[in-house]
PDB file of N, CA and C in Angstrom:
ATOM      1  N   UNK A   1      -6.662  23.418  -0.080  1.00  0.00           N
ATOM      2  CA  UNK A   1      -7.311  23.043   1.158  1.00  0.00           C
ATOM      3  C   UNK A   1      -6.401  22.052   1.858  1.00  0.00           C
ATOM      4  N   UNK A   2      -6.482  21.933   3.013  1.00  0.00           N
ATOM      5  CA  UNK A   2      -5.771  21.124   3.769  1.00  0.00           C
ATOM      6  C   UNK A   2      -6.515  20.409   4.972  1.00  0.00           C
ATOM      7  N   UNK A   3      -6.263  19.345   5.006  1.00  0.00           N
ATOM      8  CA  UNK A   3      -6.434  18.323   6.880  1.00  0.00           C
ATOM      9  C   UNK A   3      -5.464  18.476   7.291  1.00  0.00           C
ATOM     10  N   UNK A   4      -5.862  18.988   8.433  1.00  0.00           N
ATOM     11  CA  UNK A   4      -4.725  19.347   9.682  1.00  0.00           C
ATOM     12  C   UNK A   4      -4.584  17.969  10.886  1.00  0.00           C
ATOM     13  N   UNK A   5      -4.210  16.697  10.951  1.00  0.00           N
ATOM     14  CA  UNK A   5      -4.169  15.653  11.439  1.00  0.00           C
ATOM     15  C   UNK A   5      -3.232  15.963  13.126  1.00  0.00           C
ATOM     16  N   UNK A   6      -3.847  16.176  14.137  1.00  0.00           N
ATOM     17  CA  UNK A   6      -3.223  16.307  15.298  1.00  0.00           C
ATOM     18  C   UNK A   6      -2.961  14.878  15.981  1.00  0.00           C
ATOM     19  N   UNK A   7      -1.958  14.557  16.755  1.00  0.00           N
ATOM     20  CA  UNK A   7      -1.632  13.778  17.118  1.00  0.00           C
ATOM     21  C   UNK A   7      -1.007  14.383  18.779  1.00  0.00           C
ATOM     22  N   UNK A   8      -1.444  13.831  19.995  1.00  0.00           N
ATOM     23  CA  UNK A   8      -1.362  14.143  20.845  1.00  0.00           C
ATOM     24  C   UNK A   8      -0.493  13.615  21.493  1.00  0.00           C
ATOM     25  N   UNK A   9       0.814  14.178  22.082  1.00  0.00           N
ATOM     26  CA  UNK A   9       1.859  13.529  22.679  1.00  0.00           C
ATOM     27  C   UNK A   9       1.988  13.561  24.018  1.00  0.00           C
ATOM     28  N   UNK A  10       0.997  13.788  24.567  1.00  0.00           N
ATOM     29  CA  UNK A  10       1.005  14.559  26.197  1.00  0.00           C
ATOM     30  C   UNK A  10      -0.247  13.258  26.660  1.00  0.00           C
ATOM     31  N   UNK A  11      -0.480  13.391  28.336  1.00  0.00           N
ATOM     32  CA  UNK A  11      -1.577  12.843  28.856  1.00  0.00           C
ATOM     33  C   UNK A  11      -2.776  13.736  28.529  1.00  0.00           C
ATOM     34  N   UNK A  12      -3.821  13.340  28.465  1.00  0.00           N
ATOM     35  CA  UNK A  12      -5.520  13.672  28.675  1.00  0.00           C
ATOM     36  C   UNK A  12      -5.317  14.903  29.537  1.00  0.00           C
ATOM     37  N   UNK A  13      -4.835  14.642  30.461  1.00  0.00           N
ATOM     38  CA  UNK A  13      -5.133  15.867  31.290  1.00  0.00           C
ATOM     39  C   UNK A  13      -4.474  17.085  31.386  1.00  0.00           C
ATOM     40  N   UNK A  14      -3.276  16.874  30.757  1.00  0.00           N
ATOM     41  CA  UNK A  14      -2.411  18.094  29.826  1.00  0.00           C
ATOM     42  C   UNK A  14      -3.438  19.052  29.232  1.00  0.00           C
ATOM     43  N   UNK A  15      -3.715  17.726  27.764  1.00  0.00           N
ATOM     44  CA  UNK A  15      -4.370  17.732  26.854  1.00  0.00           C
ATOM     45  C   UNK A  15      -6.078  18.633  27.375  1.00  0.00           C
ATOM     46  N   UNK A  16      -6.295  18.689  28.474  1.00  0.00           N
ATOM     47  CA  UNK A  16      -7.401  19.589  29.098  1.00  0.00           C
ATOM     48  C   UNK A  16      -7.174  20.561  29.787  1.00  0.00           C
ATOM     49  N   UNK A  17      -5.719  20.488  30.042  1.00  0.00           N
ATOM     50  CA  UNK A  17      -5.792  21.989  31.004  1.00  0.00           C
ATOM     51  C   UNK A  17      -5.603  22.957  29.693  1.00  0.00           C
ATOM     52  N   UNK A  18      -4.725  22.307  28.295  1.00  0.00           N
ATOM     53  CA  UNK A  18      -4.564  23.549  27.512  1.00  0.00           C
ATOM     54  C   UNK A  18      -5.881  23.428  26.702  1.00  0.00           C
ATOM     55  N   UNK A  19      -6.765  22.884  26.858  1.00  0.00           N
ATOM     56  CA  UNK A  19      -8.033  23.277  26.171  1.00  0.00           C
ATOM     57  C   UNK A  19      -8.733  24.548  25.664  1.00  0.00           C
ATOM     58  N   UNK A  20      -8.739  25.418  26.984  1.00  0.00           N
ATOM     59  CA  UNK A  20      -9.462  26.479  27.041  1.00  0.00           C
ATOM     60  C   UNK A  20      -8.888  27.713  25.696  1.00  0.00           C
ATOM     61  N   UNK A  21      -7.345  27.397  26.253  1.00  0.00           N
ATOM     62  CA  UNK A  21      -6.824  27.973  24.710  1.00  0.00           C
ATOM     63  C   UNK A  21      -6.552  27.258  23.823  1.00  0.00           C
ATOM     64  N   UNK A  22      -6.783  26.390  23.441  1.00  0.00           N
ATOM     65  CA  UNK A  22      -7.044  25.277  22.113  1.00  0.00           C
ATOM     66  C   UNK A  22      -8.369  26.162  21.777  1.00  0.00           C
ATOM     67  N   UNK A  23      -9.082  26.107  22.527  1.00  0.00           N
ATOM     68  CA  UNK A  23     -10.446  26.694  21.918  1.00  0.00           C
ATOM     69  C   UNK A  23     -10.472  27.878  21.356  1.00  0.00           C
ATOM     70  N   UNK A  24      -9.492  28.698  21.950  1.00  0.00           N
ATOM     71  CA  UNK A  24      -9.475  30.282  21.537  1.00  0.00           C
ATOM     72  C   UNK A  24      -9.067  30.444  20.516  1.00  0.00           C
ATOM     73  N   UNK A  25      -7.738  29.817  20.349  1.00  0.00           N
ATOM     74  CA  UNK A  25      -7.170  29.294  18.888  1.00  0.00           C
ATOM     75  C   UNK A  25      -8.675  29.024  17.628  1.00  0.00           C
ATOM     76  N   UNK A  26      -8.821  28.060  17.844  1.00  0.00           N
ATOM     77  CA  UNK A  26      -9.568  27.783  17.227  1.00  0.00           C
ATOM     78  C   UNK A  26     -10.720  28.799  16.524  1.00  0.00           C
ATOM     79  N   UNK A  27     -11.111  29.239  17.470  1.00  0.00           N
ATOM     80  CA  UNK A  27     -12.541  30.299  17.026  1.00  0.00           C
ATOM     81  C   UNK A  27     -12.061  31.452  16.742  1.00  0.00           C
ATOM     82  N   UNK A  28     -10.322  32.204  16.901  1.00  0.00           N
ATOM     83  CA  UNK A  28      -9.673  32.740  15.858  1.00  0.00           C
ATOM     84  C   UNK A  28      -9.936  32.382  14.409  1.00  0.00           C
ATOM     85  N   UNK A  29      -9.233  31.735  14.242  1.00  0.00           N
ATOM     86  CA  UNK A  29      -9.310  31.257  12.521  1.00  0.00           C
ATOM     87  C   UNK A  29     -10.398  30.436  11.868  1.00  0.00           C
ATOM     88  N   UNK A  30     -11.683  30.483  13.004  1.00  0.00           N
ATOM     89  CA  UNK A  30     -12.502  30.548  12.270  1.00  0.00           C
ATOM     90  C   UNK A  30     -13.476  31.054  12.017  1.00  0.00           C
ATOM     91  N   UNK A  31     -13.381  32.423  13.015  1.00  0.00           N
ATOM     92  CA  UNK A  31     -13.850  33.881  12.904  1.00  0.00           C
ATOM     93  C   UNK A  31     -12.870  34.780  11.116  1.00  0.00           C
ATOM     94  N   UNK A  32     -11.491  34.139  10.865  1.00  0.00           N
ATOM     95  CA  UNK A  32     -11.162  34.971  10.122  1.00  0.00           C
ATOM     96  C   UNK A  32     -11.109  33.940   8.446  1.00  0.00           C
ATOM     97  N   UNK A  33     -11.946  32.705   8.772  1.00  0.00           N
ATOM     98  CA  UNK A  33     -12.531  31.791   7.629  1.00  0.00           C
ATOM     99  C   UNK A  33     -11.698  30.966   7.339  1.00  0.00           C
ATOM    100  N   UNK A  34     -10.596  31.056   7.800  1.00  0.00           N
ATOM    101  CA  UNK A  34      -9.193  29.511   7.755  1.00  0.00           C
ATOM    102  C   UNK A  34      -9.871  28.469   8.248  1.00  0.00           C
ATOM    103  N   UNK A  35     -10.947  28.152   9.350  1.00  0.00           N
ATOM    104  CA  UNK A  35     -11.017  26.597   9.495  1.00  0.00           C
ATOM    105  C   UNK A  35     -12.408  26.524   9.056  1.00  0.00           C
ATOM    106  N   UNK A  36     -12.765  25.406   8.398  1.00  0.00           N
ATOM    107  CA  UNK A  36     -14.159  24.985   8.542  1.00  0.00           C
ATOM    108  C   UNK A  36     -15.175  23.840   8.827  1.00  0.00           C
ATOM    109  N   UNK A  37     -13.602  22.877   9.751  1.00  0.00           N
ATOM    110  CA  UNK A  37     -14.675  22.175  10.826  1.00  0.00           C
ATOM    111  C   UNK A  37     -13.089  21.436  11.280  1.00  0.00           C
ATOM    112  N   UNK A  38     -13.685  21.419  12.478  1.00  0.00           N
ATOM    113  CA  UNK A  38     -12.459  20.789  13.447  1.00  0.00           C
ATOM    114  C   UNK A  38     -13.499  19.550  14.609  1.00  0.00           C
ATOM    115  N   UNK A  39     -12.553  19.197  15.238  1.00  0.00           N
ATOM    116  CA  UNK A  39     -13.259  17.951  16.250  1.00  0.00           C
ATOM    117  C   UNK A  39     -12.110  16.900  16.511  1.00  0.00           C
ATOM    118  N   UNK A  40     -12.535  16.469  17.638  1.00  0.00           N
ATOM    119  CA  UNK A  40     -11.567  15.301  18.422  1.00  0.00           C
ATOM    120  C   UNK A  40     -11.068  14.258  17.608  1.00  0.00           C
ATOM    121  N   UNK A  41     -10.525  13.069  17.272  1.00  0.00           N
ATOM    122  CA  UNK A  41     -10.212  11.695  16.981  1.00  0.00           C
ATOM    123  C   UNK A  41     -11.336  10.619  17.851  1.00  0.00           C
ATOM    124  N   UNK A  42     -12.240   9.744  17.432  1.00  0.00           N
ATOM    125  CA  UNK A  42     -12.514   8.912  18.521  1.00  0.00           C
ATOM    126  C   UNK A  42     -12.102   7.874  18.287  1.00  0.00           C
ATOM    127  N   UNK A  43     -11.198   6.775  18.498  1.00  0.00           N
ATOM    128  CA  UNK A  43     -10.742   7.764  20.699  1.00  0.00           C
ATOM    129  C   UNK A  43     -10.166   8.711  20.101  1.00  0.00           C
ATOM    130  N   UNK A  44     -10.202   9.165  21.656  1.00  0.00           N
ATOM    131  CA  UNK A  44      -9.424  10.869  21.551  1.00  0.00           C
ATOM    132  C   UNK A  44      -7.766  10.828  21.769  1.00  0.00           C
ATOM    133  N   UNK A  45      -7.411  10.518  20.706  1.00  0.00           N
ATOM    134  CA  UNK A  45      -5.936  10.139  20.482  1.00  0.00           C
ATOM    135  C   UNK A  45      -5.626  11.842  19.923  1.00  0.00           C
ATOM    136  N   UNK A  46      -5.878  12.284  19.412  1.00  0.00           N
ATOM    137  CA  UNK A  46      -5.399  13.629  18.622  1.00  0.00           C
ATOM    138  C   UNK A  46      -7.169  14.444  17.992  1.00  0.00           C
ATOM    139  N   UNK A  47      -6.859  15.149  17.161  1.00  0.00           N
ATOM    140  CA  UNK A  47      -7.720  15.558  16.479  1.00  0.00           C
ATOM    141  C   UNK A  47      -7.557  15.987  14.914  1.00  0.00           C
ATOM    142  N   UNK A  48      -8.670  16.549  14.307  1.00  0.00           N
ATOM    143  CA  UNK A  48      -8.637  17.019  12.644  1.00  0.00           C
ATOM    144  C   UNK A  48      -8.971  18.929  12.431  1.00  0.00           C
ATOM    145  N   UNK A  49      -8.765  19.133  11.797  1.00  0.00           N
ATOM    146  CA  UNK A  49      -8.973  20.663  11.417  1.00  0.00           C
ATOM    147  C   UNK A  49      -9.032  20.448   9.823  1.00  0.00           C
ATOM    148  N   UNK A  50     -10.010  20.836   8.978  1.00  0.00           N
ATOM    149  CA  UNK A  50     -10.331  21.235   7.904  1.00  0.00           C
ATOM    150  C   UNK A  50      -9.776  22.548   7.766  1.00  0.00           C
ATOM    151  N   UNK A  51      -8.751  22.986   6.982  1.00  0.00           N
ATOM    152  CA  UNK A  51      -8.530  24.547   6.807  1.00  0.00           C
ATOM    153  C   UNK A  51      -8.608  24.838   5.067  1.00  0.00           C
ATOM    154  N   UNK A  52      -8.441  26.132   4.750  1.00  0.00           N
ATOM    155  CA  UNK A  52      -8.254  26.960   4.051  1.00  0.00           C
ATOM    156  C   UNK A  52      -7.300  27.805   4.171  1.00  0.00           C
ATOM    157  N   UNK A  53      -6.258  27.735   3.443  1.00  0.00           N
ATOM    158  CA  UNK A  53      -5.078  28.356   3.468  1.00  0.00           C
ATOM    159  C   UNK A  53      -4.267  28.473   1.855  1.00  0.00           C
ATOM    160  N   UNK A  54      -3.597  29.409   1.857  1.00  0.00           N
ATOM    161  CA  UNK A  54      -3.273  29.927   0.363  1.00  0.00           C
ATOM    162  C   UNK A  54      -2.126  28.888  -0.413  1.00  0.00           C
ATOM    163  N   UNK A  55      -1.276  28.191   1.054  1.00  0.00           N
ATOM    164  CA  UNK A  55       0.232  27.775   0.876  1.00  0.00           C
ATOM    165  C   UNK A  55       0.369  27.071   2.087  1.00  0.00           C
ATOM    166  N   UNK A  56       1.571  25.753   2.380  1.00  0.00           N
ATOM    167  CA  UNK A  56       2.320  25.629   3.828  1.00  0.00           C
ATOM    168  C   UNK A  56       2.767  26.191   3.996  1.00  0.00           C
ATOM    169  N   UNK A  57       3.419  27.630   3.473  1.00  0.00           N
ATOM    170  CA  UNK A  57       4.011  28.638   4.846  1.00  0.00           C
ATOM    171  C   UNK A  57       3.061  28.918   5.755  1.00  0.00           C
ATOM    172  N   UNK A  58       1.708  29.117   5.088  1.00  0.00           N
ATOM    173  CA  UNK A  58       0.292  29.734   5.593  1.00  0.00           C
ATOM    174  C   UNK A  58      -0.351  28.985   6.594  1.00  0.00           C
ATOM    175  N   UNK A  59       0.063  27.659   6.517  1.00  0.00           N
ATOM    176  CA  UNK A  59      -0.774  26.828   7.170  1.00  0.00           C
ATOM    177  C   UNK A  59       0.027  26.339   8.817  1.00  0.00           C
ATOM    178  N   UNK A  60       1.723  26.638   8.237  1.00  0.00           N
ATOM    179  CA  UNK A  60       2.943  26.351   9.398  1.00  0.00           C
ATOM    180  C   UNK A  60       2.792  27.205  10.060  1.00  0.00           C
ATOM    181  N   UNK A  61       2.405  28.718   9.543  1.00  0.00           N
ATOM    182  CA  UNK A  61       1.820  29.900  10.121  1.00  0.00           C
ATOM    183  C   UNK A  61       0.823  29.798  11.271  1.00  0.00           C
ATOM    184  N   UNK A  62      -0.244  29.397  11.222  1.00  0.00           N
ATOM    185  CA  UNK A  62      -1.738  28.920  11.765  1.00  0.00           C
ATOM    186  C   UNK A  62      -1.160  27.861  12.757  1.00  0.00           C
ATOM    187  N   UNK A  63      -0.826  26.703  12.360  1.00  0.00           N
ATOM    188  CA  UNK A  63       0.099  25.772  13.324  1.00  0.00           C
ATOM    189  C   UNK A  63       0.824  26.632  14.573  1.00  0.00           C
ATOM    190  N   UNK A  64       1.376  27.194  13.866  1.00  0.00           N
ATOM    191  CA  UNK A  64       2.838  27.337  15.336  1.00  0.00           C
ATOM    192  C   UNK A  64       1.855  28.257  16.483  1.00  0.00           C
ATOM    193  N   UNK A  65       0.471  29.137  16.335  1.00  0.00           N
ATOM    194  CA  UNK A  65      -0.128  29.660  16.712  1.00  0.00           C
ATOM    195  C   UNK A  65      -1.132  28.965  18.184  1.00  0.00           C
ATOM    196  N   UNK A  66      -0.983  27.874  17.585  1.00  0.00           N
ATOM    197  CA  UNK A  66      -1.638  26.719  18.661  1.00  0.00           C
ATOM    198  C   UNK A  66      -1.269  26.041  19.603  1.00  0.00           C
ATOM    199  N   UNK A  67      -1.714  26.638  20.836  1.00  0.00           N
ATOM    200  CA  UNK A  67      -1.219  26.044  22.189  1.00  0.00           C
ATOM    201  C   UNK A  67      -0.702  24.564  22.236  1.00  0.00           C
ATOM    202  N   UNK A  68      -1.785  23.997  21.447  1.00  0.00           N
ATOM    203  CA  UNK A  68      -1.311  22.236  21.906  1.00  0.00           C
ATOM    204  C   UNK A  68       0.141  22.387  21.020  1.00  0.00           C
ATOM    205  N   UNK A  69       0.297  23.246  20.289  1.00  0.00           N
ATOM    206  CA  UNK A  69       1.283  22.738  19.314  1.00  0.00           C
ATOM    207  C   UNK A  69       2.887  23.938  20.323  1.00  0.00           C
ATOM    208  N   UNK A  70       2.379  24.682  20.578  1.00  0.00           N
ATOM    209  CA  UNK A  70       3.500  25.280  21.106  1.00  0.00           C
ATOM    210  C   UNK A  70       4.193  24.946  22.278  1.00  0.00           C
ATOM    211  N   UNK A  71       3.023  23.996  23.165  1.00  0.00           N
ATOM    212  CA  UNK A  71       3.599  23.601  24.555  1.00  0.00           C
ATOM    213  C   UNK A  71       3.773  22.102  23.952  1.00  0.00           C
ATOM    214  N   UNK A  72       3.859  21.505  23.054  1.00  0.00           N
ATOM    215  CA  UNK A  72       4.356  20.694  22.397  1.00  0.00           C
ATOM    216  C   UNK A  72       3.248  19.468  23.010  1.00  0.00           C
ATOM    217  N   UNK A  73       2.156  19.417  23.094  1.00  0.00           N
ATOM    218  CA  UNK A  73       1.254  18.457  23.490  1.00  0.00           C
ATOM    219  C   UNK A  73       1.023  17.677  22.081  1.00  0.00           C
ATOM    220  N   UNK A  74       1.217  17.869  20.996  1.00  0.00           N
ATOM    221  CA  UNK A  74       0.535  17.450  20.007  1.00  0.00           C
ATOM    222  C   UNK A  74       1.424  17.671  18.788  1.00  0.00           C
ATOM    223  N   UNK A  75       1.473  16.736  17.865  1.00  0.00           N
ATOM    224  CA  UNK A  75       2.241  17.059  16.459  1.00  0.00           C
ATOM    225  C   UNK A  75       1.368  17.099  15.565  1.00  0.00           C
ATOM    226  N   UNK A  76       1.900  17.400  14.520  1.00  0.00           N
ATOM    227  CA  UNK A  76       0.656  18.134  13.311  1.00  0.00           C
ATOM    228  C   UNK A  76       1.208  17.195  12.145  1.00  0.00           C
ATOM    229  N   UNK A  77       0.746  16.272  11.562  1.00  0.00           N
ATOM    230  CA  UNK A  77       0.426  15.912   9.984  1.00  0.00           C
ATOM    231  C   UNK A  77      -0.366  16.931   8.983  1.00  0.00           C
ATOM    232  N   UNK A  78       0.156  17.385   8.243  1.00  0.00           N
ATOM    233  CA  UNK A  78      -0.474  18.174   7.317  1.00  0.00           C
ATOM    234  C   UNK A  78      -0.759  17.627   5.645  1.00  0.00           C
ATOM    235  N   UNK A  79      -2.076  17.549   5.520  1.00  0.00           N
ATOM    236  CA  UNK A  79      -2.583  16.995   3.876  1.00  0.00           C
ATOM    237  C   UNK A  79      -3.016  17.861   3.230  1.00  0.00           C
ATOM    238  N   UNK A  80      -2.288  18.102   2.549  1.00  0.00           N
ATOM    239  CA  UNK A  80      -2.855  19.058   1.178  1.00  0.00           C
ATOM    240  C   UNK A  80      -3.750  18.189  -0.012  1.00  0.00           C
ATOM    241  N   UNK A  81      -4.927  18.515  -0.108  1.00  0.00           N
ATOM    242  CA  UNK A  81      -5.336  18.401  -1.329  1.00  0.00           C
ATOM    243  C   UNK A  81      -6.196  19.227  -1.988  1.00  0.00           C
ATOM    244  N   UNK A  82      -6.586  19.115  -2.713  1.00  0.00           N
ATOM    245  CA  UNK A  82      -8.003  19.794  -4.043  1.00  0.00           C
ATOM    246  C   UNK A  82      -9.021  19.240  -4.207  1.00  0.00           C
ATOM    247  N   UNK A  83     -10.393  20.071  -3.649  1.00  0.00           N
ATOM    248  CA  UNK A  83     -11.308  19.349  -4.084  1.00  0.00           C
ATOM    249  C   UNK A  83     -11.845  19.650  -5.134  1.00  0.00           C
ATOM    250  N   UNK A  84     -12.357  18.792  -6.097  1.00  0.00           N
ATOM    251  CA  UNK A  84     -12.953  18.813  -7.219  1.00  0.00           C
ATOM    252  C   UNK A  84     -14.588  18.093  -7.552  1.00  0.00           C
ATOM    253  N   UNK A  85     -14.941  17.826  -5.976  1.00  0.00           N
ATOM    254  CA  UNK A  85     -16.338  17.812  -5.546  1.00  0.00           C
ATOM    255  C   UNK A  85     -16.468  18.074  -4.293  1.00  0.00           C
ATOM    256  N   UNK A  86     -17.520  18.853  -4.272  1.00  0.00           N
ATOM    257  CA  UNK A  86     -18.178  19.134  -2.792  1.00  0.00           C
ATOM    258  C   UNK A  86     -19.460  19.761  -3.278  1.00  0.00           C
ATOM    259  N   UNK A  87     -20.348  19.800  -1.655  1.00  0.00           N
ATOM    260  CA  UNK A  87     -21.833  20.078  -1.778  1.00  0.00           C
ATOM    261  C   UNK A  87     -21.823  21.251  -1.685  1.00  0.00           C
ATOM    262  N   UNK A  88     -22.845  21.795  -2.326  1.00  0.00           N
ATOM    263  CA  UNK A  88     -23.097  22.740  -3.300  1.00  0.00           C
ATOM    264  C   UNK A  88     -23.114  23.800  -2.214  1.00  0.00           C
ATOM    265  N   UNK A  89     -23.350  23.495  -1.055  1.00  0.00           N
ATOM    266  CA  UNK A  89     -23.416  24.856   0.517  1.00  0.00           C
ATOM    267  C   UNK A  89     -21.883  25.118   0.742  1.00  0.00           C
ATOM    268  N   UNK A  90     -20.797  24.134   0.163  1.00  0.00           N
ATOM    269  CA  UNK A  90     -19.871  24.764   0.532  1.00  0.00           C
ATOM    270  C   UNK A  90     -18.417  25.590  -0.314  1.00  0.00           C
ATOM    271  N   UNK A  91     -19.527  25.781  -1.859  1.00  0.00           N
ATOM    272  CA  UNK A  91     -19.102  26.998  -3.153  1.00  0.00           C
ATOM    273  C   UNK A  91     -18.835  27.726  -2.164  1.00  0.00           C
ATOM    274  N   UNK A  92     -19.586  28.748  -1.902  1.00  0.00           N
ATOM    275  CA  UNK A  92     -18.937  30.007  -1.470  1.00  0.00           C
ATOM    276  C   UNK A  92     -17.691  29.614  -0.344  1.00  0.00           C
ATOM    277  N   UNK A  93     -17.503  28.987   0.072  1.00  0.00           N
ATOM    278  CA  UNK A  93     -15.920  28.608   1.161  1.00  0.00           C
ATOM    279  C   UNK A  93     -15.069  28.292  -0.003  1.00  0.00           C
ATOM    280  N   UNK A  94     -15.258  27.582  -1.243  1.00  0.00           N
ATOM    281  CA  UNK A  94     -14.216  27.282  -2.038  1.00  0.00           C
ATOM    282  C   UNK A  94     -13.491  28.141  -2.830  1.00  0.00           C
ATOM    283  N   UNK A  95     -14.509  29.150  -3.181  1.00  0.00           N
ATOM    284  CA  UNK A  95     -14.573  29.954  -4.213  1.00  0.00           C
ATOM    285  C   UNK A  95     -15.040  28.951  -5.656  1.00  0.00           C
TER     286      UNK A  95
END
């Protein structure tokens, strides 16, 4: 599993005109079960993405796919870890 840590390098209003496809992005991969919760920073300095992904090729994959990240509005910190607790609604996402 991974946190996807966005960091926004552009103005606010960049940062809103590419929204609409930030969003599209988004409800891609998590129509195909890679994310399972995303949301702003407050303040809205950047944002987070919870994913599911096999590997960082997989996840650099998903990245380069994202507007903020391709028109270069935003840089990506990526955390890999393992969980070895979570609530019990979210077994079936873990396997």
């Amino acid at each position: 599993m991974f946190i996807l840590i966005l960091k926004y390098t552009s103005t606010l209003s960049e940062i809103d005109n590419a929204l609409p496809a930030h969003i599209e992005y988004l409800n891609k991969y998590y129509a195909l079960g890679k994310f399972i919760c995303s949301g702003p920073q407050n303040p809205r300095v950047g944002g987070v993405i919870v994913c599911i992904a096999k590997d960082r090729a997989e996840v650099a994959n998903i990245i380069a796919e994202d507007p903020f990240y391709a028109k270069k509005l935003a840089d990506y910190e990526i955390i890999e870890f393992l969980p070895t607790m979570y609530a019990d609604e979210l077994k079936p996402l873990l396997g």
